[in-house]
N, C-alpha and C. Protein backbone atom coordinates (compact mmCIF):
# COMPACT_ATOMS: atom_id res chain seq x y z
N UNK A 1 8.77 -24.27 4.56
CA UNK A 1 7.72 -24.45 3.57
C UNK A 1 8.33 -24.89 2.25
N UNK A 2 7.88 -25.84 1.39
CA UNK A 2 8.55 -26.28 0.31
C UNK A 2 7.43 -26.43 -0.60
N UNK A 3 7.55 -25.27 -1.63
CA UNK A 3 7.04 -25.19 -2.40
C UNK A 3 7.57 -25.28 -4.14
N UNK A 4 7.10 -25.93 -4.87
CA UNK A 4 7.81 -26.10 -6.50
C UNK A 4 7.56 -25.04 -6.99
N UNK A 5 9.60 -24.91 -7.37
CA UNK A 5 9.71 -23.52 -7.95
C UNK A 5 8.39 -22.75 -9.28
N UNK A 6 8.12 -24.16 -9.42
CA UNK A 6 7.01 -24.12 -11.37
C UNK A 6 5.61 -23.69 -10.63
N UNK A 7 5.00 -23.15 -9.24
CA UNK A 7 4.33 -22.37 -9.26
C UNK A 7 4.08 -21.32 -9.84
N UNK A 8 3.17 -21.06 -10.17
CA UNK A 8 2.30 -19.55 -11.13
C UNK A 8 1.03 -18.97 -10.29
N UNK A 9 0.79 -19.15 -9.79
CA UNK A 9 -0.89 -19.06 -9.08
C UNK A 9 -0.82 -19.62 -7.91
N UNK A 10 -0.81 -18.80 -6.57
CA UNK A 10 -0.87 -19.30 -5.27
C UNK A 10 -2.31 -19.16 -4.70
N UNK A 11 -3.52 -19.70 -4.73
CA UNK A 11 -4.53 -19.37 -3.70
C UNK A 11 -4.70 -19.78 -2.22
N UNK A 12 -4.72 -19.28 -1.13
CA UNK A 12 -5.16 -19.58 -0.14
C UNK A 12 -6.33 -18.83 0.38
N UNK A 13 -7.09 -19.74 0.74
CA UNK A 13 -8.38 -19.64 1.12
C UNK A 13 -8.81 -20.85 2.43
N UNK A 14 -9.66 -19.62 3.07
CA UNK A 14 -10.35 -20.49 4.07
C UNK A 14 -9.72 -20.94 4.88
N UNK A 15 -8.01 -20.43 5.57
CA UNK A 15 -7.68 -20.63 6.54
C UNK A 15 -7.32 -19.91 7.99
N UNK A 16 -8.33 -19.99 8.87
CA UNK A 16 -8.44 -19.50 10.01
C UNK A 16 -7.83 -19.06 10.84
N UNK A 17 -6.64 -20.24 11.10
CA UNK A 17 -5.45 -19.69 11.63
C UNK A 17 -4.92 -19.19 11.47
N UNK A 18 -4.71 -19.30 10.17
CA UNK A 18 -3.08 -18.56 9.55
C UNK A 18 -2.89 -17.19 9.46
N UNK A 19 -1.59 -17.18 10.00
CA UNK A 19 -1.34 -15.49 10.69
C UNK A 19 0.06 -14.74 9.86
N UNK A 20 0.69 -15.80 8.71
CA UNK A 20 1.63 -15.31 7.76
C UNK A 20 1.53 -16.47 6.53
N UNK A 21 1.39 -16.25 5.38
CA UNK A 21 1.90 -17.26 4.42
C UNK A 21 3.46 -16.91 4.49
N UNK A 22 3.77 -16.56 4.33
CA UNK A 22 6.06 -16.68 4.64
C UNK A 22 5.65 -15.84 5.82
N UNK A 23 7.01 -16.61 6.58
CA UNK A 23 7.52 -16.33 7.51
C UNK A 23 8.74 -15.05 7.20
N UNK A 24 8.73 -14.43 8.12
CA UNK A 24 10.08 -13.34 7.70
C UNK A 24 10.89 -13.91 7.24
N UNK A 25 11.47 -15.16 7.81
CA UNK A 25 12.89 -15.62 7.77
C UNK A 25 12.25 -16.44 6.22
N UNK A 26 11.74 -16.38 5.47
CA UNK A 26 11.28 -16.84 4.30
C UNK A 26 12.70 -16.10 3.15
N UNK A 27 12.98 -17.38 2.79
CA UNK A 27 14.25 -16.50 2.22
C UNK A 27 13.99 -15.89 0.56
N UNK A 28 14.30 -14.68 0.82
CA UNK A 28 13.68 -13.44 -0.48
C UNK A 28 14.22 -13.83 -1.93
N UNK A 29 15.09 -14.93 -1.94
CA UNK A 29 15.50 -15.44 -3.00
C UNK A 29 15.01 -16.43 -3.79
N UNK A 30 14.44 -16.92 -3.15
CA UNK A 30 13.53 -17.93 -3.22
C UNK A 30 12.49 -17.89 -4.32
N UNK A 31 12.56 -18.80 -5.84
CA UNK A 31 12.05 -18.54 -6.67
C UNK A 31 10.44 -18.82 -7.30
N UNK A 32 9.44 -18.91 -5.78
CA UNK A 32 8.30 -18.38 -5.40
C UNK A 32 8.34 -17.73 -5.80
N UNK A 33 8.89 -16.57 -5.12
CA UNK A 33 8.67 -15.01 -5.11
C UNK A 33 8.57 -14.19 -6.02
N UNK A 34 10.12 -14.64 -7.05
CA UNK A 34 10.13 -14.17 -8.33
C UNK A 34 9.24 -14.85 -9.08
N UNK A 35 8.84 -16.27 -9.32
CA UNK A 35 7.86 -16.06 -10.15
C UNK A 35 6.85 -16.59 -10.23
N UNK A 36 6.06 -16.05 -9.02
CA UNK A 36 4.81 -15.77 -8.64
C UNK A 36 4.00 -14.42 -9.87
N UNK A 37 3.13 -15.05 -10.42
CA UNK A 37 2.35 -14.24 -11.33
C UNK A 37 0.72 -13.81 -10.50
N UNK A 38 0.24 -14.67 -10.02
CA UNK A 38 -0.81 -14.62 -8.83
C UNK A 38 -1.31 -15.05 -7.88
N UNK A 39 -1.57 -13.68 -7.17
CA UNK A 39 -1.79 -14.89 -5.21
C UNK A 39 -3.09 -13.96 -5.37
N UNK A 40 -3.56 -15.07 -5.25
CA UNK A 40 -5.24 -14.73 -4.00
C UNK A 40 -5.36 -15.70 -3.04
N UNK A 41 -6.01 -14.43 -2.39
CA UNK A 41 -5.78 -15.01 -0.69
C UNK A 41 -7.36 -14.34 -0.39
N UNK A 42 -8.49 -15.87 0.04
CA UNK A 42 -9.25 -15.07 0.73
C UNK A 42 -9.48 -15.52 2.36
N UNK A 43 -10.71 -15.44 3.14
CA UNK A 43 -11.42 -15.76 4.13
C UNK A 43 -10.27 -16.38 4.91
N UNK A 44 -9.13 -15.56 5.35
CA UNK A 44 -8.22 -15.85 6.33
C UNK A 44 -8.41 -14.81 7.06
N UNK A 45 -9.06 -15.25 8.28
CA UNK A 45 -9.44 -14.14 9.65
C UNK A 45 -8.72 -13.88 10.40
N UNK A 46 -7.47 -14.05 10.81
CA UNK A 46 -6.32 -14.42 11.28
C UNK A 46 -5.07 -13.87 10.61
N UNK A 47 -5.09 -13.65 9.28
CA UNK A 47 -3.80 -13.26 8.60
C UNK A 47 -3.41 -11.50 9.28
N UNK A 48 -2.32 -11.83 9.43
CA UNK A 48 -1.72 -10.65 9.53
C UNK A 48 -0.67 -9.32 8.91
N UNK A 49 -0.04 -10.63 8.41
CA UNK A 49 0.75 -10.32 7.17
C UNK A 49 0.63 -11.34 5.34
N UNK A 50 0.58 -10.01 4.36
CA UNK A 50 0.34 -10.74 3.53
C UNK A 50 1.93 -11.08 2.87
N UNK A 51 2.83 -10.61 3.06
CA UNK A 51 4.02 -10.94 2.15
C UNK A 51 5.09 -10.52 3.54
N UNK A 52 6.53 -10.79 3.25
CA UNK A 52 7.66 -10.67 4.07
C UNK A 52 7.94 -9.08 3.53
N UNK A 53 8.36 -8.42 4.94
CA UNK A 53 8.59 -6.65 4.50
C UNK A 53 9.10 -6.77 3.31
N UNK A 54 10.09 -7.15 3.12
CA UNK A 54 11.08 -6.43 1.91
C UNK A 54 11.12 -7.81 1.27
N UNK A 55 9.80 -8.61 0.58
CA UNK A 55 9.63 -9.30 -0.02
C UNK A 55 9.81 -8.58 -1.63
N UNK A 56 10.23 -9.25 -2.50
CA UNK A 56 10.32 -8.79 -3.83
C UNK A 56 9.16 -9.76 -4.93
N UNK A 57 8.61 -9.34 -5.34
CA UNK A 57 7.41 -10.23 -6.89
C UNK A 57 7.44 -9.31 -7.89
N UNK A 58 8.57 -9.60 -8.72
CA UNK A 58 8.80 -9.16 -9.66
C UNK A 58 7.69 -9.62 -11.34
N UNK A 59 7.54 -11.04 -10.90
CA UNK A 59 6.60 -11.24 -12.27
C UNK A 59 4.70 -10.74 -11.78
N UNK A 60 4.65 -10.51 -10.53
CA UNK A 60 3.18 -10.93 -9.67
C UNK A 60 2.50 -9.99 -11.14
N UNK A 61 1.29 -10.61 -11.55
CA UNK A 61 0.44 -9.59 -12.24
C UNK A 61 -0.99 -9.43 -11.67
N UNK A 62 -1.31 -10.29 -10.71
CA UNK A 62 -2.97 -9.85 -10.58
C UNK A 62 -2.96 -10.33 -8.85
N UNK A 63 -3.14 -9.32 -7.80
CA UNK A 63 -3.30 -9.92 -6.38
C UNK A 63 -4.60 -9.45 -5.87
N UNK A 64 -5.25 -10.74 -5.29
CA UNK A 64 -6.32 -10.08 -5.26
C UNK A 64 -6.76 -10.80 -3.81
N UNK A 65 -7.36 -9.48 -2.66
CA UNK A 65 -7.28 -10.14 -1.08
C UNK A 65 -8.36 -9.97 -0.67
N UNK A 66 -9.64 -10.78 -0.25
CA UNK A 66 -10.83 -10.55 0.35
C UNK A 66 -10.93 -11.42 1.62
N UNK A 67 -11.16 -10.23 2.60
CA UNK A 67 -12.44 -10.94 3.72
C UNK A 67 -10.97 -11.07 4.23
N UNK A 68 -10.05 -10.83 4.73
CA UNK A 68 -8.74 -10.75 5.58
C UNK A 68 -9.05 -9.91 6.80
N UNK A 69 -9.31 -9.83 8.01
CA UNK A 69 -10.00 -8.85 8.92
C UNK A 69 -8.93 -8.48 9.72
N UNK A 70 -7.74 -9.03 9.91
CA UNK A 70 -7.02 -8.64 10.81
C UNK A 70 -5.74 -7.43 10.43
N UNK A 71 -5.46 -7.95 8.67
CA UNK A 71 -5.00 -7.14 8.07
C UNK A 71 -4.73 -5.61 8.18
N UNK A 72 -3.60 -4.85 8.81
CA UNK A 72 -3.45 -3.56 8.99
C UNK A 72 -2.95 -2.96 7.55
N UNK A 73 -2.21 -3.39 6.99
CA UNK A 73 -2.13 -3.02 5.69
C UNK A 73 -1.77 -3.95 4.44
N UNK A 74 -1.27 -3.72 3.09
CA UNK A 74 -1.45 -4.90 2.30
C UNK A 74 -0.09 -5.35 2.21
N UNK A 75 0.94 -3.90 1.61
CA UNK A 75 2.19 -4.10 1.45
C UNK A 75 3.11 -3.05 1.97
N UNK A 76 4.58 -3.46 1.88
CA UNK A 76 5.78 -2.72 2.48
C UNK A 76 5.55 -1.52 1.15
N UNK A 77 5.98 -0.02 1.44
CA UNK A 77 6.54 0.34 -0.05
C UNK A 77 7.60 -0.13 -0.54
N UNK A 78 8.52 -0.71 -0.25
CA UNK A 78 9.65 -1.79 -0.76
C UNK A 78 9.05 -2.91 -1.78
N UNK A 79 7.95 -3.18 -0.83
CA UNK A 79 7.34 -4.56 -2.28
C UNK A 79 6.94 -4.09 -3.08
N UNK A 80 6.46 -2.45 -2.84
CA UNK A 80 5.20 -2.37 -3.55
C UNK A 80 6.32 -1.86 -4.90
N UNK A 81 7.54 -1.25 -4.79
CA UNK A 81 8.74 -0.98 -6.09
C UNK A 81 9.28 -2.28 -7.26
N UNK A 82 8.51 -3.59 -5.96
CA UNK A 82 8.86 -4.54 -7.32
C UNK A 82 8.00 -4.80 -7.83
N UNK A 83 6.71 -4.18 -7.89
CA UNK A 83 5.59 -5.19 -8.47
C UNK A 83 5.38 -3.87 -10.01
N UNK A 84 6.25 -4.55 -10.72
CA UNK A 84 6.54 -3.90 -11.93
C UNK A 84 5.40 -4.54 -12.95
N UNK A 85 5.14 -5.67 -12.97
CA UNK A 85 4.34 -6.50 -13.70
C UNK A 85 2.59 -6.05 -13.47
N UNK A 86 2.60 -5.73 -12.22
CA UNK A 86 1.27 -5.74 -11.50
C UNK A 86 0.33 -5.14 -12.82
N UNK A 87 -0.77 -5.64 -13.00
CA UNK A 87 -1.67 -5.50 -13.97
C UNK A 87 -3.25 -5.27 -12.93
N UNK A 88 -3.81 -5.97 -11.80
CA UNK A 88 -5.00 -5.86 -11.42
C UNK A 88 -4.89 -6.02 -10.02
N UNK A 89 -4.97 -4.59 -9.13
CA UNK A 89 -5.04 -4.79 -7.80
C UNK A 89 -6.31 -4.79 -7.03
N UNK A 90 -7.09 -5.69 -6.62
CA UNK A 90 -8.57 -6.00 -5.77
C UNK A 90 -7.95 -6.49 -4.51
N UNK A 91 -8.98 -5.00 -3.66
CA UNK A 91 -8.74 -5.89 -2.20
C UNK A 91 -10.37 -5.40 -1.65
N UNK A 92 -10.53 -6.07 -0.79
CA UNK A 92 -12.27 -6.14 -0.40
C UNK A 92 -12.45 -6.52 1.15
N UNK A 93 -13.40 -5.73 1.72
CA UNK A 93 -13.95 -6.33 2.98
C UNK A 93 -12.36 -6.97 3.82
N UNK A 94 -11.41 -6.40 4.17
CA UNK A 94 -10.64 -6.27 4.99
C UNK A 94 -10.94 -4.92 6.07
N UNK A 95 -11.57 -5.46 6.74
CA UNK A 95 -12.43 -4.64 7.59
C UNK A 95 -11.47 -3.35 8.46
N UNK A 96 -10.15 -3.90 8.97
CA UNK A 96 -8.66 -3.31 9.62
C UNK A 96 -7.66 -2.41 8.98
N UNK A 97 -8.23 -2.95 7.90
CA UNK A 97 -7.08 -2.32 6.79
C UNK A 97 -7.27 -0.36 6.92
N UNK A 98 -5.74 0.11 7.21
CA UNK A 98 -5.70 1.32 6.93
C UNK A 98 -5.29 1.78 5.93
N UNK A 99 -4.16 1.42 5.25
CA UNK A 99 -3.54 1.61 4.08
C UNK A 99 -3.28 0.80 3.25
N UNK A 100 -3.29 1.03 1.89
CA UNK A 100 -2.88 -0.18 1.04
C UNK A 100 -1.38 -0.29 1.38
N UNK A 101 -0.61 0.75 1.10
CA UNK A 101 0.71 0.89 1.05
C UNK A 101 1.51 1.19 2.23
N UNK A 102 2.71 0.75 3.27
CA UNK A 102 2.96 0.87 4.34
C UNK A 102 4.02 1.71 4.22
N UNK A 103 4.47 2.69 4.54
CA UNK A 103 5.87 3.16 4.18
C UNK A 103 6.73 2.67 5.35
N UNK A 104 7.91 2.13 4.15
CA UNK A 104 8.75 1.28 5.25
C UNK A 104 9.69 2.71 6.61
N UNK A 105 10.09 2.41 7.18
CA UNK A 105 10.81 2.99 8.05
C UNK A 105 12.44 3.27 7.72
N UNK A 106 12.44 4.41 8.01
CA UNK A 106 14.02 5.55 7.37
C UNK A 106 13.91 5.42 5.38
N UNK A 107 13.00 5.14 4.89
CA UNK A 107 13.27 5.32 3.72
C UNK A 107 12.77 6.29 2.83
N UNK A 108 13.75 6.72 2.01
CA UNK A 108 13.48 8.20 1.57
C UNK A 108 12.19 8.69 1.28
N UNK A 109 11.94 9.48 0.86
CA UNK A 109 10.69 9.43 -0.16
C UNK A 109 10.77 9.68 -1.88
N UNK A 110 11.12 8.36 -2.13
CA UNK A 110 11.00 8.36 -3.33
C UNK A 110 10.08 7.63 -4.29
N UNK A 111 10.44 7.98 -5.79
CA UNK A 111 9.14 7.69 -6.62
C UNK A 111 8.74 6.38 -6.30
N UNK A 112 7.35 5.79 -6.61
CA UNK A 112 6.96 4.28 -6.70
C UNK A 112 6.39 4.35 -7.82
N UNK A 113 6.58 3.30 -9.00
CA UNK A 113 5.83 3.35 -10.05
C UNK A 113 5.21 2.27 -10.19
N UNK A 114 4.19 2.01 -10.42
CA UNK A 114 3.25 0.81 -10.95
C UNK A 114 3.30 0.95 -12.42
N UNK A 115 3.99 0.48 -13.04
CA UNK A 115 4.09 0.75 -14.20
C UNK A 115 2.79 -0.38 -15.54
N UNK A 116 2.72 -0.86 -14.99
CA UNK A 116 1.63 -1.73 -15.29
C UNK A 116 0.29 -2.04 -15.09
N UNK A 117 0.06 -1.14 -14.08
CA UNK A 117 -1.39 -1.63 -13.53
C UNK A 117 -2.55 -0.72 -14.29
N UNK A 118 -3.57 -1.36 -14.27
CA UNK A 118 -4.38 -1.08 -15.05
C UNK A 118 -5.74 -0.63 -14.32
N UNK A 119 -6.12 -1.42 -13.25
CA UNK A 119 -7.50 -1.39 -13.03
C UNK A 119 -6.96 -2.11 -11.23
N UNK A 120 -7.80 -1.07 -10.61
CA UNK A 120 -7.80 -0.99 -9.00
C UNK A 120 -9.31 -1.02 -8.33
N UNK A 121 -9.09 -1.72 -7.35
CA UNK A 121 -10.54 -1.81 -7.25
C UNK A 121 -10.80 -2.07 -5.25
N UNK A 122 -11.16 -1.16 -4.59
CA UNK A 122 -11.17 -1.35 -2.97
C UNK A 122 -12.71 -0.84 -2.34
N UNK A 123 -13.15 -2.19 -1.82
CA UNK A 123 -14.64 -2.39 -1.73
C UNK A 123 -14.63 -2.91 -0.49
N UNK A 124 -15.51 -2.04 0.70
CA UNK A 124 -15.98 -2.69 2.00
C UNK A 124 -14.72 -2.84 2.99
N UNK A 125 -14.41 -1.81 2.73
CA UNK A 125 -12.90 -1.48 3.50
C UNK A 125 -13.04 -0.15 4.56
N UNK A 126 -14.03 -0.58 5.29
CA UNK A 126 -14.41 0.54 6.48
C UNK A 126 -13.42 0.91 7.39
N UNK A 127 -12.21 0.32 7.78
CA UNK A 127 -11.47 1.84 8.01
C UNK A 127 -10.00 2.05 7.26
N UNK A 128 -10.13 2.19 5.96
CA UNK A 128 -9.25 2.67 5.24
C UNK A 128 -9.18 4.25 4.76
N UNK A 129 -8.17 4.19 5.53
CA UNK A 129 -8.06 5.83 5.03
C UNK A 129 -7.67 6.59 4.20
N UNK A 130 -6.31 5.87 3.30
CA UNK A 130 -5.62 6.25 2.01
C UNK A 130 -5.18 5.08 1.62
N UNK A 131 -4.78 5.56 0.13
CA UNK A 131 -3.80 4.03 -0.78
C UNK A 131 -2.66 4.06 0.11
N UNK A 132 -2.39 5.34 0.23
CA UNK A 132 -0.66 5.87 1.07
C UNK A 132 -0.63 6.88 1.80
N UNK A 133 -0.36 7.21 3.34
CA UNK A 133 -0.07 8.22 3.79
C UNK A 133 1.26 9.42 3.72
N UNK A 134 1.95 8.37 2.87
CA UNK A 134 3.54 9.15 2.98
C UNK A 134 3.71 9.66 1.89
N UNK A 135 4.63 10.68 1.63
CA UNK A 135 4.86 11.56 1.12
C UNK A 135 5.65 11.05 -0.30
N UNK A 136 5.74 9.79 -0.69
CA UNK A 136 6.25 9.14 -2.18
C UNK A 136 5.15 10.06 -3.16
N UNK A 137 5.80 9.98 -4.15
CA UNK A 137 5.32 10.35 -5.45
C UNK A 137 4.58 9.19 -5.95
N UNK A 138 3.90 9.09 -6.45
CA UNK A 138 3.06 7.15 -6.96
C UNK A 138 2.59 7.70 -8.47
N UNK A 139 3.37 6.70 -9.25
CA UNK A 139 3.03 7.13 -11.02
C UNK A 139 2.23 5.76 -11.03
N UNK A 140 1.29 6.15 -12.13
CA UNK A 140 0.35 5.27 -12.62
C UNK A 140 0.21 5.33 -14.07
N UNK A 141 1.25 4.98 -14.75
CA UNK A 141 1.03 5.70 -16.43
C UNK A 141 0.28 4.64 -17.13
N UNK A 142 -0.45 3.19 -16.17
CA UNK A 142 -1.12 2.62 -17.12
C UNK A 142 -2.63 2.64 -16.36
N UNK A 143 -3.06 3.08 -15.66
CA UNK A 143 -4.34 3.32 -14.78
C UNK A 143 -5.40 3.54 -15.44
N UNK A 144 -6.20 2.76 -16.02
CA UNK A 144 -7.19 3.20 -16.33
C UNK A 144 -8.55 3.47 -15.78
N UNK A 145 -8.79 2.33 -14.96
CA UNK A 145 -9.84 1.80 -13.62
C UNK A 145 -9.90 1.97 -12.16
N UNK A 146 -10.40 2.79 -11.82
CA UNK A 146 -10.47 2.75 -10.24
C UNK A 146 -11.52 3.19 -9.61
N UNK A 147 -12.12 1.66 -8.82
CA UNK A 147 -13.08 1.77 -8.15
C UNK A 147 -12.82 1.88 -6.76
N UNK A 148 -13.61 2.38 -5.92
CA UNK A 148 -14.00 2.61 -4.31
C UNK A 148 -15.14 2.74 -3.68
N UNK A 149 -15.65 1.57 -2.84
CA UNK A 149 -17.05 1.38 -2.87
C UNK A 149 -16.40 1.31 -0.94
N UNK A 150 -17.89 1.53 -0.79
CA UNK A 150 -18.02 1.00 0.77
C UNK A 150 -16.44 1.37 1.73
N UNK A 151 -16.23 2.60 1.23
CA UNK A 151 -14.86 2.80 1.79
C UNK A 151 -14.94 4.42 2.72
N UNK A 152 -15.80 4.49 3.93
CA UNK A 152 -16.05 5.35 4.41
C UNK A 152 -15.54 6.28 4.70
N UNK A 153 -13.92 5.83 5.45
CA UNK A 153 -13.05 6.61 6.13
C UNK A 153 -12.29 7.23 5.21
N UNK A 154 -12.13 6.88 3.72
CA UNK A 154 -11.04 6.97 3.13
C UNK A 154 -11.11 9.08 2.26
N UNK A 155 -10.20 9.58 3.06
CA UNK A 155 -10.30 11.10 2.82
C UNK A 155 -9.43 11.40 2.11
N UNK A 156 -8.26 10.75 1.63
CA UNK A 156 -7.45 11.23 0.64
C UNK A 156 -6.75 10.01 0.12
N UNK A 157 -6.36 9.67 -1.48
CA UNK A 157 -5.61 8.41 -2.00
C UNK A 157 -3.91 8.68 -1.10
N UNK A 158 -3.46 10.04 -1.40
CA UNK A 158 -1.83 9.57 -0.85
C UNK A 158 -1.66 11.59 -1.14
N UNK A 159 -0.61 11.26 0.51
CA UNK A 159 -0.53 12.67 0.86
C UNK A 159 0.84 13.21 -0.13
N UNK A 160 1.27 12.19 -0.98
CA UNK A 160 2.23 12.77 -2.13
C UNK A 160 1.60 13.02 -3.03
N UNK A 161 2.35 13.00 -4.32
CA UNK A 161 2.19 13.43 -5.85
C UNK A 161 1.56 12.45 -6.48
N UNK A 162 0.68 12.26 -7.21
CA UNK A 162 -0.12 10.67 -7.91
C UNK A 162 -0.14 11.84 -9.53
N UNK A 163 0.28 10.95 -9.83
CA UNK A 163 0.65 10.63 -11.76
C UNK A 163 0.05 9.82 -11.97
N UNK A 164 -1.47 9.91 -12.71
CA UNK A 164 -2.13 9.02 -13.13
C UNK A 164 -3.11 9.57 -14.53
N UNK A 165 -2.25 9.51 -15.28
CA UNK A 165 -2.47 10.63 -16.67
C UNK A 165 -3.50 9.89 -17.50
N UNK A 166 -4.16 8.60 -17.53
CA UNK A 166 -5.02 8.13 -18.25
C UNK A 166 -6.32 7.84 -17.55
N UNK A 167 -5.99 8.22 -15.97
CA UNK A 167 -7.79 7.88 -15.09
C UNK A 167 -8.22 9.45 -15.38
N UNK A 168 -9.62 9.08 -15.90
CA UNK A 168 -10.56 9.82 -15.94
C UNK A 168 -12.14 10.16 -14.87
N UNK A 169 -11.54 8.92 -14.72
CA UNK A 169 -13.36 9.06 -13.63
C UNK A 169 -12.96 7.85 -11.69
N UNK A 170 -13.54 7.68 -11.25
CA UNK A 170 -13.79 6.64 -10.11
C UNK A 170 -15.06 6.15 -10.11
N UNK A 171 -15.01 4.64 -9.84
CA UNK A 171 -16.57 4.30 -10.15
C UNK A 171 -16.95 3.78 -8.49
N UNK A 172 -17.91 4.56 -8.04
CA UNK A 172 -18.19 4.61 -6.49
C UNK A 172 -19.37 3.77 -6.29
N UNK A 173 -19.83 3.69 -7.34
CA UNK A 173 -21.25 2.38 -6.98
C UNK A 173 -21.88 2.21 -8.85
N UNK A 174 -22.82 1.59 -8.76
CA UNK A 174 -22.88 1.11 -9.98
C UNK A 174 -23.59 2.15 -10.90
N UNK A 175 -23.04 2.34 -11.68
CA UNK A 175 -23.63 3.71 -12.56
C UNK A 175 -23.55 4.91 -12.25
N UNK A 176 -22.51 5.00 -11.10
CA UNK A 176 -21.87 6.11 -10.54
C UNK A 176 -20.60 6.56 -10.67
N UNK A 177 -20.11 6.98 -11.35
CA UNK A 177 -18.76 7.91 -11.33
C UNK A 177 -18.31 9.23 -11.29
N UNK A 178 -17.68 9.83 -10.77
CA UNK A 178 -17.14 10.56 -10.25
C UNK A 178 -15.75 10.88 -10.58
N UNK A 179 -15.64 12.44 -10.96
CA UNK A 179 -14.08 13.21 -11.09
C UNK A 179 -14.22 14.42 -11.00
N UNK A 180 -13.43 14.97 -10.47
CA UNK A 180 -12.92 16.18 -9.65
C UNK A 180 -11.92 16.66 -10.44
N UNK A 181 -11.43 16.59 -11.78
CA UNK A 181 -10.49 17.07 -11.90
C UNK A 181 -8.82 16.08 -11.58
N UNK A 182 -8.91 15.61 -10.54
CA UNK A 182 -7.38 14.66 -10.22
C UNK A 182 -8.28 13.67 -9.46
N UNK A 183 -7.11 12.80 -8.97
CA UNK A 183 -7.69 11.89 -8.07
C UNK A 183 -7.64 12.15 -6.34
N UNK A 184 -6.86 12.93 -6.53
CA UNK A 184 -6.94 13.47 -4.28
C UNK A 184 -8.16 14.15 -4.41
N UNK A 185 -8.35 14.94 -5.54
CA UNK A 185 -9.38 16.09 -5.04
C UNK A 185 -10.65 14.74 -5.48
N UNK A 186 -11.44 14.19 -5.85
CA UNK A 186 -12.40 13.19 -6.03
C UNK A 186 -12.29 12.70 -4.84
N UNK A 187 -11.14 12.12 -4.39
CA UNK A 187 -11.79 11.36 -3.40
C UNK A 187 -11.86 12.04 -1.93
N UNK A 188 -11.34 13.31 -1.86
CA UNK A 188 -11.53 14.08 -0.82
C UNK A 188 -13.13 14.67 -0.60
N UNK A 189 -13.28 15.22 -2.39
CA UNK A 189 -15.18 15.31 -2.32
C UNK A 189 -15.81 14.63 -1.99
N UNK A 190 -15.63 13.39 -2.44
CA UNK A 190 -16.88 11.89 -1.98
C UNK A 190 -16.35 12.21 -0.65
N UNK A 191 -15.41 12.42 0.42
CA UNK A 191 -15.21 12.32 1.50
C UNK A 191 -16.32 13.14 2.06
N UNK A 192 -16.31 14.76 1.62
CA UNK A 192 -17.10 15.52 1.97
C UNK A 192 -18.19 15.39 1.60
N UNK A 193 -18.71 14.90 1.29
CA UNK A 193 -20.26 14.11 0.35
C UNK A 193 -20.77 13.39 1.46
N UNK A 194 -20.14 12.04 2.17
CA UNK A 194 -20.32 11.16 3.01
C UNK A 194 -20.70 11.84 4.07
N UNK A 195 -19.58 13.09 4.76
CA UNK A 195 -19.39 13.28 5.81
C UNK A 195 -21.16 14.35 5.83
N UNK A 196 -20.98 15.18 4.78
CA UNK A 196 -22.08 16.00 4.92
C UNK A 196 -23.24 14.89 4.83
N UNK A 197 -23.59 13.95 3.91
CA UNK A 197 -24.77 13.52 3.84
C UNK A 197 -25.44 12.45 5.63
N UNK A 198 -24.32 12.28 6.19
CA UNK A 198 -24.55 11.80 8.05
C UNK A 198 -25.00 13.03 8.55
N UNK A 199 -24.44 13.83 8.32
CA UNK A 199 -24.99 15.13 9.39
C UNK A 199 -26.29 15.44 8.48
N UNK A 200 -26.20 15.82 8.14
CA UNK A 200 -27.73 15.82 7.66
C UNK A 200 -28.95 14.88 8.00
């Protein structure tokens, strides 16, 4: 694939087939990667992977993924340690998706910081179950925004520690927000909210 290094903004959209934008063997040095500021990627039914495992996007600030159905999760936790820049994470109607965050295999559990991000937003993501299942610590010291709509399955953000000292609320539908005190315990209530309001 030969792409000019003076990319800033990658969109792909509307392709059917496609089952990787990089290939593994996509070489991680490659100054795409680094300075890539934003990829949106939508209506690829077919994608499977959105980035190479131990892909690095050090400048990425805004990724935003809709309507991806095959999608099992978004990123490695390896990528997710470089996205230092990250400012606005939207992902939507990835119908497969279990986790945002994948924890890579034999790696410790250590901190992940988003040190930048601001505003999160995961809508129509019927079987997502957490941001993260593994046991990392996840700091959020710039978090202000986080929405979760249409996200049925989802019973807990991450079975570690979440540092997110400036979210105050979750906005679950429009003119609806919601806080519990932290963010596991909120979204474990709306869990129990959902679950009780079916049986009923």
């Amino acid at each position: 694939m030969k792409i000019s290094k003076q990319v800033r903004n990658l969109w792909v959209n509307e392709s059917e087939k496609l089952e990787h934008i990089w290939q593994e063997e996509f070489p991680l040095d490659h100054p795409l990667l680094q300075d890539l500021e934003g990829l949106f990627v939508s209506a690829c039914p077919s994608l499977i992977t959105l980035v190479p495992s131990s892909a690095s996007f050090t400048n990425l600030t805004y990724l935003e993924v809709d309507n991806c159905k095959e999608l099992l999760y978004l990123i490695t936790s390896s990528t997710a340690k470089s996205l230092v820049q990250l400012k606005r994470l939207e992902i939507s109607n990835c119908e497969k998706m279990l986790d945002i965050v994948k924890i890579d295999e034999e790696e410790a559990a250590e901190s992940i910081i988003f040190k930048n991000l601001e505003d999160m937003e995961f809508t129509s993501m019927s079987s997502l179950g957490s941001f993260c299942y593994g046991k990392q610590t996840f700091i959020f010291p710039s978090l202000l925004h986080l929405t979760v709509r249409g996200c049925s399955q989802m019973e807990i953000f991450s079975s570690g520690i979440i540092v997110a000292p400036h979210l105050t609320e979750i906005r679950v539908g429009v003119g609806n927000k919601q806080w519990k005190g932290d963010l596991n315990t909120t979204i474990q209530q709306l869990f129990i909210e959902k679950v009780h309001n079916v049986i009923v």
